[in-house]
PDB file of N, CA and C in Angstrom:
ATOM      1  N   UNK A   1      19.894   7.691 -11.580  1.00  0.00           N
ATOM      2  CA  UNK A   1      18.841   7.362 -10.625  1.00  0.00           C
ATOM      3  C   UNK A   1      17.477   7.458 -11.320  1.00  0.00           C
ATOM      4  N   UNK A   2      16.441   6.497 -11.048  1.00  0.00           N
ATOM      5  CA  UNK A   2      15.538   6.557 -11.151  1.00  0.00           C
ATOM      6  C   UNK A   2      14.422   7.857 -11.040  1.00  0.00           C
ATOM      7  N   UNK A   3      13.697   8.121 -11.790  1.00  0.00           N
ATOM      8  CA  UNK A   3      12.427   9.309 -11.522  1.00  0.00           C
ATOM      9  C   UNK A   3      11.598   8.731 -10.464  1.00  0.00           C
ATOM     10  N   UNK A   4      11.092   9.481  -9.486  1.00  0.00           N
ATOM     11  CA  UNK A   4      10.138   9.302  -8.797  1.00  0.00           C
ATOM     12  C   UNK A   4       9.021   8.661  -8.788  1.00  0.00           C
ATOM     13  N   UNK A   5       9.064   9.027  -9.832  1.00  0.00           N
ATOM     14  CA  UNK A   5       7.089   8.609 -10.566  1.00  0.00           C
ATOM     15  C   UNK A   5       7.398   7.587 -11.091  1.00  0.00           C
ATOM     16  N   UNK A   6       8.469   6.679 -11.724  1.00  0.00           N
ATOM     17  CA  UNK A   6       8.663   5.784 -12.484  1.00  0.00           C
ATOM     18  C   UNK A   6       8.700   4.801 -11.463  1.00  0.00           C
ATOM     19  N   UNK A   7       9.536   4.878 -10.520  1.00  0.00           N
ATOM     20  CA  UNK A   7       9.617   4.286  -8.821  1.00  0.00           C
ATOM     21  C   UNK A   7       8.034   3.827  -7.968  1.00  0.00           C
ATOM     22  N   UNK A   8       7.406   5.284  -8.025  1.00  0.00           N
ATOM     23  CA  UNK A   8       5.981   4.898  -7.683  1.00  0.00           C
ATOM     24  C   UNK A   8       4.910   3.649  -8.454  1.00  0.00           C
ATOM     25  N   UNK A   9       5.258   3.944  -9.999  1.00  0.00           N
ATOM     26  CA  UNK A   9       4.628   3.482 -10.931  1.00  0.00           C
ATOM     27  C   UNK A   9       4.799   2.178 -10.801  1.00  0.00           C
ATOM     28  N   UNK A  10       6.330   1.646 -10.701  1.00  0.00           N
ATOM     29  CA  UNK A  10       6.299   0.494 -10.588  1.00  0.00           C
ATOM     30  C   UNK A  10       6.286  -0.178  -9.030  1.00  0.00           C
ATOM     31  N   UNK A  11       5.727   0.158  -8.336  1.00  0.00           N
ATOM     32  CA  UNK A  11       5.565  -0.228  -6.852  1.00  0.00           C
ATOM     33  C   UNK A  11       3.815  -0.759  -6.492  1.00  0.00           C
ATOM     34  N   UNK A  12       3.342   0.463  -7.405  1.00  0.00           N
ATOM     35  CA  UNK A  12       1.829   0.467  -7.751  1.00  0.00           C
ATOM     36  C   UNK A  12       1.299  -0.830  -8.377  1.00  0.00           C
ATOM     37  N   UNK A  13       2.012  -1.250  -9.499  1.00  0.00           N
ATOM     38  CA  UNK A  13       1.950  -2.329 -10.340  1.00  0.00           C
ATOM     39  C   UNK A  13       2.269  -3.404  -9.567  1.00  0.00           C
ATOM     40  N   UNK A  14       2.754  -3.424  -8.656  1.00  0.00           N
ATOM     41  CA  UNK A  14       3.646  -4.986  -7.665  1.00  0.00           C
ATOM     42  C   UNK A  14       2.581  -5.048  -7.156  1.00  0.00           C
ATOM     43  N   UNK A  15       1.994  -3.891  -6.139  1.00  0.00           N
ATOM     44  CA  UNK A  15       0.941  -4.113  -4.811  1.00  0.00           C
ATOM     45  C   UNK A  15      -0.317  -4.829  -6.122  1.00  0.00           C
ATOM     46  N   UNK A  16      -0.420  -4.576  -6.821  1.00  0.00           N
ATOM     47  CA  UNK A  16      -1.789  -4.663  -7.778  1.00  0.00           C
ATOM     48  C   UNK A  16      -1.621  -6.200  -8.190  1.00  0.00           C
ATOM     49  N   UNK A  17      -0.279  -6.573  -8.528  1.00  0.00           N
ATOM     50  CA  UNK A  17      -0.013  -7.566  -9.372  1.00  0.00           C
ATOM     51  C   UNK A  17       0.381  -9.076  -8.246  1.00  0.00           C
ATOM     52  N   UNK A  18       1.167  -8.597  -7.518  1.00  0.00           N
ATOM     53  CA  UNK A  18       1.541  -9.830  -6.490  1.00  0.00           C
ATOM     54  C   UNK A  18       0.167 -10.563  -5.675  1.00  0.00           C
ATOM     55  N   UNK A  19       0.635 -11.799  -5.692  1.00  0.00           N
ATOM     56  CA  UNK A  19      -0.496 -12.244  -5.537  1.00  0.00           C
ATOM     57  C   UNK A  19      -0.897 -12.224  -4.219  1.00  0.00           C
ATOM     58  N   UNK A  20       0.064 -11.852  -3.100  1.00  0.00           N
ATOM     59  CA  UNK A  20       0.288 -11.356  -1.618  1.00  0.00           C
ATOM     60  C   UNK A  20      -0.748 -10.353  -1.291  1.00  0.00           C
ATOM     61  N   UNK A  21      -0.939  -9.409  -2.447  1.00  0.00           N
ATOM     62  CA  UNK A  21      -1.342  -7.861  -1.988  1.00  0.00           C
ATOM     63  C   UNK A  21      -2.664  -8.208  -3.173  1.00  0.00           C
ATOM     64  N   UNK A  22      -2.748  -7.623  -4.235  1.00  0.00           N
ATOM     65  CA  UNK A  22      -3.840  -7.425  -5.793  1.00  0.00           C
ATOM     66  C   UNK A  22      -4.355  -6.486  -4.665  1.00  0.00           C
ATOM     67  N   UNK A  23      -3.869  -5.236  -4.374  1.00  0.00           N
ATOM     68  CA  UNK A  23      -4.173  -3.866  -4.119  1.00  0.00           C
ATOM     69  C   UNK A  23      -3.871  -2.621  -5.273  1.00  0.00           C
ATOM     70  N   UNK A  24      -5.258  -2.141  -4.945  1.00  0.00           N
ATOM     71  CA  UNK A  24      -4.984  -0.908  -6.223  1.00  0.00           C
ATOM     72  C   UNK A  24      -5.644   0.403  -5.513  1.00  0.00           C
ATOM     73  N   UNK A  25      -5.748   0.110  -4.113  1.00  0.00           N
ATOM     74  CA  UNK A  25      -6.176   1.829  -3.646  1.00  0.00           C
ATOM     75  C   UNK A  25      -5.077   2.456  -2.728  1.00  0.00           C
ATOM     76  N   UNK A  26      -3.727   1.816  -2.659  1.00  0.00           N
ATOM     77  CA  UNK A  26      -3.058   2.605  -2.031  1.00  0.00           C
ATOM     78  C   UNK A  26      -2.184   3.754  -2.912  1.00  0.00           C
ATOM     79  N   UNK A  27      -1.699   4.769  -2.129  1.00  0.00           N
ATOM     80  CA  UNK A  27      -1.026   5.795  -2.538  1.00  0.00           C
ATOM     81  C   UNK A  27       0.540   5.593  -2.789  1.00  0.00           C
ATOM     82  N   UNK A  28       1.195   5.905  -3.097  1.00  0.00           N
ATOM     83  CA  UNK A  28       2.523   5.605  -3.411  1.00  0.00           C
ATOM     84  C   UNK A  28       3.285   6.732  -3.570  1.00  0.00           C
ATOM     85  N   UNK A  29       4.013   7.433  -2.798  1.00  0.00           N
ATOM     86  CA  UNK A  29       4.713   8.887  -2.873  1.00  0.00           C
ATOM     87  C   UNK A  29       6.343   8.575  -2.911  1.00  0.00           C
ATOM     88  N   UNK A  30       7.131   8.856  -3.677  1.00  0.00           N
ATOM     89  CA  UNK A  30       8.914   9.020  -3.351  1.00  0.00           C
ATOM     90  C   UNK A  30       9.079   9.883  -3.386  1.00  0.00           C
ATOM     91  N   UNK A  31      10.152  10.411  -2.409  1.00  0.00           N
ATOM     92  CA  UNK A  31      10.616  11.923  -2.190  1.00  0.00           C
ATOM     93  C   UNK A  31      11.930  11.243  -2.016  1.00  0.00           C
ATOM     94  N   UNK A  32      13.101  11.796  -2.649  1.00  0.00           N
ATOM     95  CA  UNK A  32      14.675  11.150  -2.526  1.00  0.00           C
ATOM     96  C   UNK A  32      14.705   9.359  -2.481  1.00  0.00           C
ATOM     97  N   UNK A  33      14.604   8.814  -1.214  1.00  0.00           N
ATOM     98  CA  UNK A  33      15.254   7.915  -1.404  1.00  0.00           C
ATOM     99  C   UNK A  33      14.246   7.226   0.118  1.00  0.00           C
ATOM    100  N   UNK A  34      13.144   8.208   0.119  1.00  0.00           N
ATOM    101  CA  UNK A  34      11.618   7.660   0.760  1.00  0.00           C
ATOM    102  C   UNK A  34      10.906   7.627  -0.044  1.00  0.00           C
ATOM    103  N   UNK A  35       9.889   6.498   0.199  1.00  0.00           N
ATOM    104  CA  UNK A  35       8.983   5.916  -0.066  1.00  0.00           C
ATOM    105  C   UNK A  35       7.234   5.552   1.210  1.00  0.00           C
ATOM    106  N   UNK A  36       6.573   6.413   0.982  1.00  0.00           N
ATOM    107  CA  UNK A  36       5.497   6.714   1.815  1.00  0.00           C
ATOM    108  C   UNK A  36       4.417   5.984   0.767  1.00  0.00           C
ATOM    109  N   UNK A  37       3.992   5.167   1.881  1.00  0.00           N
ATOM    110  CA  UNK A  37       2.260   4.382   1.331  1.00  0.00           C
ATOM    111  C   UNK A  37       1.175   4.780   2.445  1.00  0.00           C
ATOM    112  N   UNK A  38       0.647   5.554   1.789  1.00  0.00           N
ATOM    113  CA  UNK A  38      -0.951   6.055   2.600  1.00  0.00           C
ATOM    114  C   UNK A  38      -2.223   5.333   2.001  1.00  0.00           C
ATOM    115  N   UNK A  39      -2.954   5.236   2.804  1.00  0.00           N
ATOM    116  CA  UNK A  39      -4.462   4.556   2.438  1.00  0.00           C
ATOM    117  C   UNK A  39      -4.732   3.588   3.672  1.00  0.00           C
ATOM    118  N   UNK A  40      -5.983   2.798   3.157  1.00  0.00           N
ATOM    119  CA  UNK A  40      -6.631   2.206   4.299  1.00  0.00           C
ATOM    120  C   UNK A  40      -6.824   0.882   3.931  1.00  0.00           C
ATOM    121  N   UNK A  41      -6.426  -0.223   5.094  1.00  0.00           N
ATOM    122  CA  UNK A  41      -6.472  -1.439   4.609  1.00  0.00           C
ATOM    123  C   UNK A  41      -7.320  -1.469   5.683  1.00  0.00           C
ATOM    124  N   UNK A  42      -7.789  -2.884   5.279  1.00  0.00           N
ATOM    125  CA  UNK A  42      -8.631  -4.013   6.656  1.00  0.00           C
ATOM    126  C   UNK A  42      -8.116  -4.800   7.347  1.00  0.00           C
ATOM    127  N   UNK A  43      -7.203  -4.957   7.605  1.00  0.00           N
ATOM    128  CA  UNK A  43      -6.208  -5.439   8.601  1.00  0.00           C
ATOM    129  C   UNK A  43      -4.620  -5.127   8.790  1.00  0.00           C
ATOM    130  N   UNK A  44      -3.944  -5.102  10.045  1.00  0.00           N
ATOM    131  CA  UNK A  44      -2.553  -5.716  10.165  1.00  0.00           C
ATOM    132  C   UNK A  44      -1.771  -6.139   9.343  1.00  0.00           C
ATOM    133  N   UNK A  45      -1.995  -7.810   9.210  1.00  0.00           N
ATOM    134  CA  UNK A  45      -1.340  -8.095   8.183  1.00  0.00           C
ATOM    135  C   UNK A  45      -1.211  -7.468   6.921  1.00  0.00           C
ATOM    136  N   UNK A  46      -2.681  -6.972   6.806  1.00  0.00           N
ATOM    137  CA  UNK A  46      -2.584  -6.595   5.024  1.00  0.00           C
ATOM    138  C   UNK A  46      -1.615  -5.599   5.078  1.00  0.00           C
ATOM    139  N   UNK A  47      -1.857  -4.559   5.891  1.00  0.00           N
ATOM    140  CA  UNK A  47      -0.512  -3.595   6.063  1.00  0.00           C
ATOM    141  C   UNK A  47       0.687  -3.931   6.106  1.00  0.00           C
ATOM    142  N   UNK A  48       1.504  -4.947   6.496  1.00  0.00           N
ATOM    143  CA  UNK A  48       2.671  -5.219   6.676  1.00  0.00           C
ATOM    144  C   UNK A  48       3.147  -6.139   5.421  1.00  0.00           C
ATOM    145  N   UNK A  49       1.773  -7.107   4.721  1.00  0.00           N
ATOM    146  CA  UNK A  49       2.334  -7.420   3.369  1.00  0.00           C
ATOM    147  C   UNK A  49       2.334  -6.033   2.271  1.00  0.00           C
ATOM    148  N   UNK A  50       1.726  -5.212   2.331  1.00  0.00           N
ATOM    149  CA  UNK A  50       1.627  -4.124   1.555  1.00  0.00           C
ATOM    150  C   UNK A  50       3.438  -3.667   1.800  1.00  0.00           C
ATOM    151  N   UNK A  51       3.782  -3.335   2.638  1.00  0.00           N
ATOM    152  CA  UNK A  51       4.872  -2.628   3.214  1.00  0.00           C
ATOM    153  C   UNK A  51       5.735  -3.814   2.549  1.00  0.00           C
ATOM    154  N   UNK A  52       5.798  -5.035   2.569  1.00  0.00           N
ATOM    155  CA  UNK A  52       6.636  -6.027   2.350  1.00  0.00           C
ATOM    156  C   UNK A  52       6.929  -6.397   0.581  1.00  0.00           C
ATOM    157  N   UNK A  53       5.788  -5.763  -0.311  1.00  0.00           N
ATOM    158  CA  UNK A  53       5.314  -6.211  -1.763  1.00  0.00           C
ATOM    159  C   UNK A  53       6.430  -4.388  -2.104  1.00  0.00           C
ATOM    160  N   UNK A  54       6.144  -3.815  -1.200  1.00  0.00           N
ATOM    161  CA  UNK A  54       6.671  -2.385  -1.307  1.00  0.00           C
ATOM    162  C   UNK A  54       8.174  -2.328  -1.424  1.00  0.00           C
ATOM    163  N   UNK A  55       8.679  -2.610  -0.615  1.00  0.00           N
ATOM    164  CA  UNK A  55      10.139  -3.007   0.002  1.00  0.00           C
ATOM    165  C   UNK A  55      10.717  -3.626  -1.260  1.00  0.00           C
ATOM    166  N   UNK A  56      10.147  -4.896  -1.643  1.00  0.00           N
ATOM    167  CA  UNK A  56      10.836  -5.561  -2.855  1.00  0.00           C
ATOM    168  C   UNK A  56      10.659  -5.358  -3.671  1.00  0.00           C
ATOM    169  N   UNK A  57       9.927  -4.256  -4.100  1.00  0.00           N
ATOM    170  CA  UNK A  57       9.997  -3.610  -5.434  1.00  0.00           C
ATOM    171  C   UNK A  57      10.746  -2.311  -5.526  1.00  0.00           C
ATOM    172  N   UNK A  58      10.799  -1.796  -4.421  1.00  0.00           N
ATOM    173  CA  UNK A  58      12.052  -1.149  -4.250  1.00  0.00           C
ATOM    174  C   UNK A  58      12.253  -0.935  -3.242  1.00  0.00           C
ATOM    175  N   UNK A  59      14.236  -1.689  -3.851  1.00  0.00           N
ATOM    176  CA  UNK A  59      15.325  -2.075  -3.094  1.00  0.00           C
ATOM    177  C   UNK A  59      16.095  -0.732  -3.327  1.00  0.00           C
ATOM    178  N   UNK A  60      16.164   0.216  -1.137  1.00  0.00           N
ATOM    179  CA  UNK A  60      17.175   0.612  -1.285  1.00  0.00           C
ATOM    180  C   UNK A  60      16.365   1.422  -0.955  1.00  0.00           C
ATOM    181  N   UNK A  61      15.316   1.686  -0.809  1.00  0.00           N
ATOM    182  CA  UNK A  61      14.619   3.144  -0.438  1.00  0.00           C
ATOM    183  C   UNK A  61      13.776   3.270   0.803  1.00  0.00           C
ATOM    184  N   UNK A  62      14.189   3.909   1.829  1.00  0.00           N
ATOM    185  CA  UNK A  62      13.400   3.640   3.066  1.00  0.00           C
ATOM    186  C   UNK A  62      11.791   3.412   3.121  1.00  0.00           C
ATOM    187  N   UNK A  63      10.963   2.444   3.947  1.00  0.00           N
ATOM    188  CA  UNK A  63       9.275   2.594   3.293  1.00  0.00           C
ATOM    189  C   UNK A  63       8.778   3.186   5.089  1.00  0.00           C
ATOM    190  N   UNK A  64       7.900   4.220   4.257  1.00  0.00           N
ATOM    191  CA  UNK A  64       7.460   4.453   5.725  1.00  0.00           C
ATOM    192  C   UNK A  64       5.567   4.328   5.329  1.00  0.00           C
ATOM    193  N   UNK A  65       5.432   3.143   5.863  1.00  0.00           N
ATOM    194  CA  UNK A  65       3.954   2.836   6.203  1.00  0.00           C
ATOM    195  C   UNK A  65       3.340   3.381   6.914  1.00  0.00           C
ATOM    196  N   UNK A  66       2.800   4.185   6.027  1.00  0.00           N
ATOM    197  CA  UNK A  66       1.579   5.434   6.709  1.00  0.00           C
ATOM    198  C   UNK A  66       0.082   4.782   6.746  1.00  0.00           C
ATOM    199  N   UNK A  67       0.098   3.462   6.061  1.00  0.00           N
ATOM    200  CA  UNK A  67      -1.612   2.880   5.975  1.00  0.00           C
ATOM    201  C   UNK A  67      -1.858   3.066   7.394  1.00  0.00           C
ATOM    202  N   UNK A  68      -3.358   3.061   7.388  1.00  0.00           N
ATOM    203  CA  UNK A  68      -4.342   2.916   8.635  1.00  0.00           C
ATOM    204  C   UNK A  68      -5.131   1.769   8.102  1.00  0.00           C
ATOM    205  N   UNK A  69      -5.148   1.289   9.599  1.00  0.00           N
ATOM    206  CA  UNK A  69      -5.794  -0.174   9.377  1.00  0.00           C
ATOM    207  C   UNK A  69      -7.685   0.137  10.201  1.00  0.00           C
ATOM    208  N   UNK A  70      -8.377  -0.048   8.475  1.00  0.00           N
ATOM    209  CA  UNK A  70      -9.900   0.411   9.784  1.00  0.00           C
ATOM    210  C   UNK A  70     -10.708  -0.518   9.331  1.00  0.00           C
ATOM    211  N   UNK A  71     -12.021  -0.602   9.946  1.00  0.00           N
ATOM    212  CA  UNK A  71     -12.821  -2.091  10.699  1.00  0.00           C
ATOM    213  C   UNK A  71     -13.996  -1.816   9.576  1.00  0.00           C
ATOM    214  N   UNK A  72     -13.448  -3.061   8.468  1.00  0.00           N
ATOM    215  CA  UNK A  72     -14.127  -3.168   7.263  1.00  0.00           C
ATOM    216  C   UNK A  72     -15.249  -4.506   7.792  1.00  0.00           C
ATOM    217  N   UNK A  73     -16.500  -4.217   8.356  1.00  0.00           N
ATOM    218  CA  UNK A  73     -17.140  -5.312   8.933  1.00  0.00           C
ATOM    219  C   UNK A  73     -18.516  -4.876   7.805  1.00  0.00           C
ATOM    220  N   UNK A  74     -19.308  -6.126   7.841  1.00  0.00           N
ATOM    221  CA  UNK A  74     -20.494  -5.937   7.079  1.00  0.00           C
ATOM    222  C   UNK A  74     -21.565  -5.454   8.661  1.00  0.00           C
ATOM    223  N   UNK A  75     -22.675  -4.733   8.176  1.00  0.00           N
ATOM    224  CA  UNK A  75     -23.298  -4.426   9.211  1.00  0.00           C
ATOM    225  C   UNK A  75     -24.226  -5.741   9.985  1.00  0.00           C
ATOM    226  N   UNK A  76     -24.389  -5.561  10.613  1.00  0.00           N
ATOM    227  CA  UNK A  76     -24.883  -6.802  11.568  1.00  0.00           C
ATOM    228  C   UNK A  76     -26.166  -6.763  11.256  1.00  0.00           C
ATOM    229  N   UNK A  77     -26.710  -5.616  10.988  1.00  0.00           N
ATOM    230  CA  UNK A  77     -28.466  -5.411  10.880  1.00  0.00           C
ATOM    231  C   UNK A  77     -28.755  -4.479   9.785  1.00  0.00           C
ATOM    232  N   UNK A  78     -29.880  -5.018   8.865  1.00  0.00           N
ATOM    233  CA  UNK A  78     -30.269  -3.874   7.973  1.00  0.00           C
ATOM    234  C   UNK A  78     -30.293  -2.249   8.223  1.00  0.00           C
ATOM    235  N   UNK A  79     -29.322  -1.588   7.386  1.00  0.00           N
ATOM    236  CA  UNK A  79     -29.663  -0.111   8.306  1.00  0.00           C
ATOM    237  C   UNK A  79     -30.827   0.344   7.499  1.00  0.00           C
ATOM    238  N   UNK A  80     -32.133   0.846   7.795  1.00  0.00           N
ATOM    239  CA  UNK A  80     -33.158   1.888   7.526  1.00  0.00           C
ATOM    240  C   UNK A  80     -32.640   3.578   7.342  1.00  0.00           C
ATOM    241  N   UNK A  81     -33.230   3.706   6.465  1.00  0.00           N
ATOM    242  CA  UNK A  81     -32.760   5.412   6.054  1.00  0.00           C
ATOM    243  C   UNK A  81     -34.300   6.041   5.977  1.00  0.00           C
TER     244      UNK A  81
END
């Protein structure tokens, strides 16, 4: 069986590399034969292709999508400080 970290490593490299995802701030954890992705996307979809770029890079290991999806908007009005 595979090392953990070798599993993560190359899951990391898919989300970064596929042209679906070119994500490089999510987290990537295996514990046995789970697979947990934490971090924050800007949408839905992006979460569920993340989970999907995840899945096919590894086959065989449950994915439990922990992303939070939060409201990456530009501000509407100059903010003053």
């Amino acid at each position: 069986m595979e090392a953990p970290q070798y599993v993560a490593a190359r899951v990391q490299g898919a989300l970064a590399e596929d042209d679906r995802t070119h994500e490089l701030g999510i987290r990537v954890d295996v514990r046995g034969d789970q697979l947990f992705l934490r971090g924050q996307v800007g949408c839905q979809e992006r979460r569920t292709l993340i989970a999907d770029v995840a899945a096919e890079a590894a086959p065989g290991l449950t994915i439990h999508n922990e992303l939070s999806v939060v409201d990456i908007r530009e501000p509407e009005e100059e903010e003053t400080l």
